[in-house]
Protein backbone atom coordinates (compact mmCIF):
# COMPACT_ATOMS: atom_id res chain seq x y z
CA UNK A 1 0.00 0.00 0.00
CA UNK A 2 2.89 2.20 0.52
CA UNK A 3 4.19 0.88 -2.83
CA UNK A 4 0.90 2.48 -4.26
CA UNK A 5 0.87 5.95 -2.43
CA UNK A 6 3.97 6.33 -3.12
CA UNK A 7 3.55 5.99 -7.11
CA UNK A 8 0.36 7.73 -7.21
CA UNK A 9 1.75 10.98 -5.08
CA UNK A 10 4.57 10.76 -7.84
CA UNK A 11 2.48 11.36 -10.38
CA UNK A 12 0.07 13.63 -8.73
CA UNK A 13 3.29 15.51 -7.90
CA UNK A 14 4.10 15.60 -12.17
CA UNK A 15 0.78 16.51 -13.03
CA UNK A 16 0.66 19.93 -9.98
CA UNK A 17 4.12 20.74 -11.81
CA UNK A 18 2.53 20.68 -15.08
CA UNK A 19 -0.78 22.20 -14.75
CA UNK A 20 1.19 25.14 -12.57
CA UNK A 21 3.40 25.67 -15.39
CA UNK A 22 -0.17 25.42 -18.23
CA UNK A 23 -1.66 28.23 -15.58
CA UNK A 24 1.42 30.79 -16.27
CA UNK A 25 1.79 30.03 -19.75
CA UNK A 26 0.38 32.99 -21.14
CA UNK A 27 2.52 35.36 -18.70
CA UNK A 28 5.54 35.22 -20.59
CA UNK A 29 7.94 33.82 -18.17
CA UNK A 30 11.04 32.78 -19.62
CA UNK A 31 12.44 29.07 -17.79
CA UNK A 32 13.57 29.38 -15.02
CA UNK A 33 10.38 31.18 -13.41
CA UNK A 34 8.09 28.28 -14.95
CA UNK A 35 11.07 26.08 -12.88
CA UNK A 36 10.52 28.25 -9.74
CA UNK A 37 6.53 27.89 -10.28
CA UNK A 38 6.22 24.96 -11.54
CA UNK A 39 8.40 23.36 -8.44
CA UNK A 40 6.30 26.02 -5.83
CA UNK A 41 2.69 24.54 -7.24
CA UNK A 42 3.93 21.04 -7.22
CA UNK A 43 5.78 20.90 -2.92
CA UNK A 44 4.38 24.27 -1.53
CA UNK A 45 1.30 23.11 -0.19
CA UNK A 46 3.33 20.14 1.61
CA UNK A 47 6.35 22.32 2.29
CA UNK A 48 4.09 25.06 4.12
CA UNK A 49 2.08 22.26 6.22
CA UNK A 50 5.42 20.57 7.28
CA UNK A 51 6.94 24.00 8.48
CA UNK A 52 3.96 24.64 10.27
CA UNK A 53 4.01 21.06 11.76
CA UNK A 54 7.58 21.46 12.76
CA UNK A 55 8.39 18.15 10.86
CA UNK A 56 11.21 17.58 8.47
CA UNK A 57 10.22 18.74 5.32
CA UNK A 58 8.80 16.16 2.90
CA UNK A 59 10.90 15.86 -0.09
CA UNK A 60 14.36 16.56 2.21
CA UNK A 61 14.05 13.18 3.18
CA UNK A 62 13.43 12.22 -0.82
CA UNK A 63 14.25 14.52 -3.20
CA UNK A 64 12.83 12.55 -6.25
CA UNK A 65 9.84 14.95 -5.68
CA UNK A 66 12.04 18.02 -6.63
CA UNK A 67 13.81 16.38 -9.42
CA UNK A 68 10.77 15.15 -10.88
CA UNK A 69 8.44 18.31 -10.58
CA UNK A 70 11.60 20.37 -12.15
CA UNK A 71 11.59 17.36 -15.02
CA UNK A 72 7.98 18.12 -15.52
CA UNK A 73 8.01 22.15 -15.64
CA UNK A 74 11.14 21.93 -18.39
CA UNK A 75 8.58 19.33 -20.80
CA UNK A 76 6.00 21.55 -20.44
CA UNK A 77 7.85 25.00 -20.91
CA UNK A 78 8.82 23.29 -23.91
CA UNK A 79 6.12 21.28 -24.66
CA UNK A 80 3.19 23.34 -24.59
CA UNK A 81 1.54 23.01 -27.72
CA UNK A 82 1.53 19.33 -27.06
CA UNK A 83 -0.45 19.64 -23.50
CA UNK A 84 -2.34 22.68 -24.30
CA UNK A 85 -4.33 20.22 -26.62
CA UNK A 86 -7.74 20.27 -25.07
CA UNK A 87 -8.17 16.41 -24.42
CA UNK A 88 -4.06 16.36 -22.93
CA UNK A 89 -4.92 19.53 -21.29
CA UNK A 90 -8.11 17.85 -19.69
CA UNK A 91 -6.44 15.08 -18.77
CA UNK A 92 -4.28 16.54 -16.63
CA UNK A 93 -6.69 18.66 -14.44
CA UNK A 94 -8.32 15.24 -14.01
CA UNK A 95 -4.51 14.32 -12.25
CA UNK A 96 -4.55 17.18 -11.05
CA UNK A 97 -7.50 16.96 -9.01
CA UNK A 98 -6.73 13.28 -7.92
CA UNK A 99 -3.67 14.69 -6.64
CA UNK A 100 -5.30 17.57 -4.70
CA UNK A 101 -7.45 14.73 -3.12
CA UNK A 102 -4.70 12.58 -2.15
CA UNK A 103 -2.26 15.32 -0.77
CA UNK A 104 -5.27 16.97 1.05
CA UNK A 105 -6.35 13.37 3.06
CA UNK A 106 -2.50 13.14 3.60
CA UNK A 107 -1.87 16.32 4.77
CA UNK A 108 -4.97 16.18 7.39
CA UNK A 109 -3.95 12.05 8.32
CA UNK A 110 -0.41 13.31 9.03
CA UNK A 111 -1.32 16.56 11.00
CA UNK A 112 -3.65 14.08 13.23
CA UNK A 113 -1.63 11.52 13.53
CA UNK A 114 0.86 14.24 14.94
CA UNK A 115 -2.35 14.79 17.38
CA UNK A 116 -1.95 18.71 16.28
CA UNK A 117 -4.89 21.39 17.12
CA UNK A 118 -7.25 18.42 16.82
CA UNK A 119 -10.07 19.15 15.24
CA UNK A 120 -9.85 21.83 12.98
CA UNK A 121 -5.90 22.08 12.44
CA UNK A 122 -6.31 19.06 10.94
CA UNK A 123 -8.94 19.92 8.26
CA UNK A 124 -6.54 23.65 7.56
CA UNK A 125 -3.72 21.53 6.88
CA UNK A 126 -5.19 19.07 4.39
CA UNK A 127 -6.21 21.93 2.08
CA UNK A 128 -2.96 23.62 2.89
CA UNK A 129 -1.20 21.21 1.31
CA UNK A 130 -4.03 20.24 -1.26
CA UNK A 131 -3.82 24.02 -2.65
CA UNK A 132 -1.19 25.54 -0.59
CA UNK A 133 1.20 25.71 -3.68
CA UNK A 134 -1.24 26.79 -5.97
CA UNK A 135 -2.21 29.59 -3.87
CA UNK A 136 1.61 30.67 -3.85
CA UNK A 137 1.86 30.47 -7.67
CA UNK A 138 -0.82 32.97 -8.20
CA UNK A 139 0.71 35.31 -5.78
CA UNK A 140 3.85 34.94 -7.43
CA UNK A 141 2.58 35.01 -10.99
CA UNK A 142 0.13 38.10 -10.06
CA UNK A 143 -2.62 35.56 -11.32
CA UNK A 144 -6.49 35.81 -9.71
CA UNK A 145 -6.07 33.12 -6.32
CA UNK A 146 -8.35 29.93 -6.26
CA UNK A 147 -9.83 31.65 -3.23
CA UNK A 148 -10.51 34.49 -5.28
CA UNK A 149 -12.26 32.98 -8.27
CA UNK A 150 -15.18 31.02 -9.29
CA UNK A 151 -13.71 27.35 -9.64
CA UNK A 152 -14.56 24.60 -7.74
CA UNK A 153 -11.45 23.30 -6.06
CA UNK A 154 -11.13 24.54 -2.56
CA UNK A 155 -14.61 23.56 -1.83
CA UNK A 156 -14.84 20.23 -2.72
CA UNK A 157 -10.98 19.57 -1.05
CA UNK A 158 -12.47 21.28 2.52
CA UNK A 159 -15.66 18.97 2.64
CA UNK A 160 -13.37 16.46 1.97
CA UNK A 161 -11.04 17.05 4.93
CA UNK A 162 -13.80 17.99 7.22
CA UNK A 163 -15.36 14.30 6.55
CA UNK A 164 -12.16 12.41 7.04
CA UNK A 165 -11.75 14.00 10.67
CA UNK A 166 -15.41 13.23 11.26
CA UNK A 167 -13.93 9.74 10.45
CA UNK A 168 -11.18 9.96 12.28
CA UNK A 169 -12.83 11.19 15.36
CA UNK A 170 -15.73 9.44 15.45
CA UNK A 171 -15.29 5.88 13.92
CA UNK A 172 -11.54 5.44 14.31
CA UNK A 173 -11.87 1.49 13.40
CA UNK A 174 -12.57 2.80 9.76
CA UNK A 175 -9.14 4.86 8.97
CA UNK A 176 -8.36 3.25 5.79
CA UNK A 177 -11.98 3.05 4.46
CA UNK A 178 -12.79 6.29 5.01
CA UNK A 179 -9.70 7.83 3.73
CA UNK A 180 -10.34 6.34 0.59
CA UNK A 181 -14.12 7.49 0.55
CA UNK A 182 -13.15 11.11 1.48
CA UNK A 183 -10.63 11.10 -1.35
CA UNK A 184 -12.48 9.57 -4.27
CA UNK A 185 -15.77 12.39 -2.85
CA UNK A 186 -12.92 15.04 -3.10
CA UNK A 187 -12.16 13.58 -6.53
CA UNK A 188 -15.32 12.81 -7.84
CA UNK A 189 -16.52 16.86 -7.38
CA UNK A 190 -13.53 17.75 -8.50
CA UNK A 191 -14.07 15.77 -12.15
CA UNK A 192 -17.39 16.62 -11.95
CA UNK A 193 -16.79 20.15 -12.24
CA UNK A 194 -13.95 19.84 -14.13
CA UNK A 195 -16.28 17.63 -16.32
CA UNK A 196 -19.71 20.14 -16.68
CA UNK A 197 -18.00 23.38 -15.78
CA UNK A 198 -19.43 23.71 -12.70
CA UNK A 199 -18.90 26.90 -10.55
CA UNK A 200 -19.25 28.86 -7.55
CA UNK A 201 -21.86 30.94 -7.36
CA UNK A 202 -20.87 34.42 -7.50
CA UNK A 203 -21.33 37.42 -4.87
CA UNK A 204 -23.76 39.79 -6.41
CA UNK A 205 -22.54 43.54 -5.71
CA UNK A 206 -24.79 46.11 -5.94
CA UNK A 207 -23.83 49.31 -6.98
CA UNK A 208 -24.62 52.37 -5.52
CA UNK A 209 -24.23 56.20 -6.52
């Protein structure tokens, strides 16, 4: 099982360094900023949580994550025709959001397994490190934040997190099934959005003279 979450966080690692790179493609940036973002969208959200844990950082204790989310930014800075192709580029937000699902029941398993500001750290640092590094790129890249915009991401990654501590708190004997659950629900809203363009419904602001 370790085998597998291993394999599938490597990917899901790949595909956060490519769509981060897809996201800033249009800004110009020449290759070593699509390096720098591409690496920051892929570890940030991880790095951040693990700081905040007081933990060893993540990919310091295996560095394939960097080498392989640098690997990914350099195809697509030079590959970009190739995954801006709408059924590539579709593909990969799919990864992409199975990867925001399995970093975000990671990132809340580890923080309460570390028994840290039970019950709600737990739930802040699952979509910390589902969308931490996202979040950073935008900053960086002067780009419109998840939290700022319309798409379904954040959402779907918090009800996610909030169920798994339910889980955790509540029927302890079912760890392993209910991380799974919470991550294919994460997932499945996720695609499904991704799938019908679904969004969040907008603030209406009234204007006044």
């Amino acid at each position: 099982m370790e085998q597998i979450n291993f394999w599938i966080s490597i990917i899901a690692t790949m595909a956060f360094a490519i769509t981060g790179v897809l996201a800033i493609s249009n800004r110009g940036v020449d290759l070593f900023g699509v390096l720098v973002l591409g690496l920051i969208t892929a570890i940030g959200g991880g790095t951040i949580r693990d700081i905040i844990l007081e933990t060893p950082i993540f990919w310091s204790e295996n560095q394939v994550y960097v080498w392989l989310a640098l690997g990914a930014s350099v195809l697509t800075f030079f590959a970009e025709s190739f995954f801006t192709q709408p059924q590539i580029y579709r593909s990969m937000l799919y990864l992409d959001g199975f990867g925001a699902a399995l970093f975000a029941i990671g990132g809340t398993d580890k923080a309460w397994n570390m028994d840290f500001g039970q019950p709600v750290a737990p739930v802040i640092m699952g979509v910390v490190t589902a969308i931490g590094g996202g979040l950073l790129r935008d900053v960086l890249a002067g780009r419109k934040t998840l939290l700022m915009s319309d798409e379904l991401y954040a959402i779907p990654v918090s009800f996610g997190c909030i169920a798994y501590v339910l889980i955790l708190n509540y029927c302890p004997q079912y760890t392993v099934e209910g991380s799974v659950i919470c991550m294919l629900s994460i997932f499945g809203l996720r695609a499904a959005a991704i799938h019908w363009d679904l969004r969040v419904p907008k603030m209406f602001i009234t204007k006044t003279r």
